[in-house]
Protein backbone atom coordinates (compact mmCIF):
# COMPACT_ATOMS: atom_id res chain seq x y z
CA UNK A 1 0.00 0.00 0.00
CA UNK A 2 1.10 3.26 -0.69
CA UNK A 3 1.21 5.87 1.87
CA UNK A 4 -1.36 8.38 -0.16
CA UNK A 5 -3.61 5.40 0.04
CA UNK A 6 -3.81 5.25 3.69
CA UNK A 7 -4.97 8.73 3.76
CA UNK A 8 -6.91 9.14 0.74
CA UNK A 9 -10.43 10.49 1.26
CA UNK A 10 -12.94 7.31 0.38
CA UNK A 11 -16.68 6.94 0.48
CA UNK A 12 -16.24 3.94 3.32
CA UNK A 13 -14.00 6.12 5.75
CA UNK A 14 -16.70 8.92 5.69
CA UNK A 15 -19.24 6.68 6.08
CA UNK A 16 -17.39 4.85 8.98
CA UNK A 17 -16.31 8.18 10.69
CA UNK A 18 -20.18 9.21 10.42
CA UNK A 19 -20.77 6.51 12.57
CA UNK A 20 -18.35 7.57 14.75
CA UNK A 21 -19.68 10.86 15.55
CA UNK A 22 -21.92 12.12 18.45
CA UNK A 23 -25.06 13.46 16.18
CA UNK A 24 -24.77 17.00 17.97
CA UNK A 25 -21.94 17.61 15.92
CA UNK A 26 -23.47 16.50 12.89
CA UNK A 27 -26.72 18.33 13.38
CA UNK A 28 -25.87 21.87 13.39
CA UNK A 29 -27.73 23.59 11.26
CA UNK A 30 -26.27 24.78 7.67
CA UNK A 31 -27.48 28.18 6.21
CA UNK A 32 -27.17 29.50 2.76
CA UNK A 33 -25.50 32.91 2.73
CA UNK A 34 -26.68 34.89 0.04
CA UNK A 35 -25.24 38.27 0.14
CA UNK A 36 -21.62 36.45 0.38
CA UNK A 37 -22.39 34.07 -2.51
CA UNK A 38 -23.14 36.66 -4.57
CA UNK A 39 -19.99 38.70 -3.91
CA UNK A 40 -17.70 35.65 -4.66
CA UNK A 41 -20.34 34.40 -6.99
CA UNK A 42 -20.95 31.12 -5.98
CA UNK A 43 -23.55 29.62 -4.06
CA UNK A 44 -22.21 29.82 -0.01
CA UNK A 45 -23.59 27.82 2.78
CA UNK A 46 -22.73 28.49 6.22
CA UNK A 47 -22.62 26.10 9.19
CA UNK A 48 -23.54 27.19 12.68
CA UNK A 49 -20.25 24.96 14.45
CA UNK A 50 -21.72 28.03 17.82
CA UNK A 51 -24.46 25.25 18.07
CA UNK A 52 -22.83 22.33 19.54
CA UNK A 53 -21.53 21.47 22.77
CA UNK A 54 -17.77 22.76 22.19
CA UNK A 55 -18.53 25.48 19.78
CA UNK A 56 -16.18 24.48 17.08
CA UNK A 57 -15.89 21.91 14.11
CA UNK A 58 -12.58 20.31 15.77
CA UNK A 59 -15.40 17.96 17.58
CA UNK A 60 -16.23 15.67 14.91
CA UNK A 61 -12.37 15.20 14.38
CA UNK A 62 -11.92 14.55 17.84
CA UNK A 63 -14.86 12.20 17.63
CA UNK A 64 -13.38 9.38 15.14
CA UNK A 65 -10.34 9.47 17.00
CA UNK A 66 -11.01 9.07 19.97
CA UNK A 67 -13.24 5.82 18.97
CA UNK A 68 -10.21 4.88 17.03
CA UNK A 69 -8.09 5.05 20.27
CA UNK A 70 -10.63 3.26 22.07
CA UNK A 71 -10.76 0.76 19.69
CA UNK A 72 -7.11 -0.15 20.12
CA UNK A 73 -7.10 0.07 23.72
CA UNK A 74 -6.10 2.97 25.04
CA UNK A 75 -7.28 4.45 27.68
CA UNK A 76 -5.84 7.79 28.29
CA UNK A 77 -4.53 10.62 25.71
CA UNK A 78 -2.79 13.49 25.90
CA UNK A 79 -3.65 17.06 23.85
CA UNK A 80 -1.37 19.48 23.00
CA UNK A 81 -3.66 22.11 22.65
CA UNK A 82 -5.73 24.17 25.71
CA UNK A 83 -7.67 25.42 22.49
CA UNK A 84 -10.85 24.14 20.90
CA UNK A 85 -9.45 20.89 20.20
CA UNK A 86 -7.89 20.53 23.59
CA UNK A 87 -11.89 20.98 24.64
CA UNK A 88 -13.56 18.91 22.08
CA UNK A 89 -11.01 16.08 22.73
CA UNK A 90 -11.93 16.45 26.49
CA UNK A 91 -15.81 16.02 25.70
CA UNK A 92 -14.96 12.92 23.11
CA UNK A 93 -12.68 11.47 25.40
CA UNK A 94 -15.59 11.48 28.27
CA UNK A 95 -18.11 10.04 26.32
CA UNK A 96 -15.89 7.10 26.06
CA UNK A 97 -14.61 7.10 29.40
CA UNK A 98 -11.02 8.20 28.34
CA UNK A 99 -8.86 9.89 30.75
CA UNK A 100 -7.82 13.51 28.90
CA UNK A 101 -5.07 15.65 29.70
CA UNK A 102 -5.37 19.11 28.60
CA UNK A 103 -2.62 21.48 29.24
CA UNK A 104 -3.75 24.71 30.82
CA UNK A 105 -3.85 28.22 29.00
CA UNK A 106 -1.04 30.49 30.54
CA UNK A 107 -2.99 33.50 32.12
């Protein structure tokens, strides 16, 4: 296998990851944007990531892997980030009873 092939986008990983996801992240609503479609002129949609529990996109990511490291065993992980993936990788983490460490902003 090549190494592009392991990370090439394909219909059975999205459909996998799908499954994979808490639906609040995959239920926020998506709003066409009008006024900014027709100054780029293209059709723009708009989705409302405020909506879900960690107000960001970075939750579905954080989603599929932390199935994928549950799947393999682990129980624990480690973030680099204090950011919104350091708190959408906490809330993933709980929902599948992994341990989290987040590092702590600097004040």
């Amino acid at each position: 296998m090549r190494d592009l092939d392991r990370v090439r986008l394909r219909l059975d990983r999205v459909r996998a990851a799908a499954g994979e996801i808490d639906p609040v992240f995959l239920d926020t609503p998506s709003l066409p944007c009008a006024p900014l479609g027709q100054a780029l002129g293209c059709a723009v949609t708009l989705k409302v990531e405020t909506l879900n529990p960690v107000r960001s996109f970075k939750g579905r990511g954080t989603e599929t892997v932390a199935a994928q490291a549950r799947r393999q065993g682990a129980t624990r992980m480690v973030c680099a980030s204090a950011g919104n993936l350091g708190q959408a990788l906490a809330h993933s983490g709980a929902r599948r009873g992994l341990d989290v460490t987040v590092p702590r902003t600097p004040r």
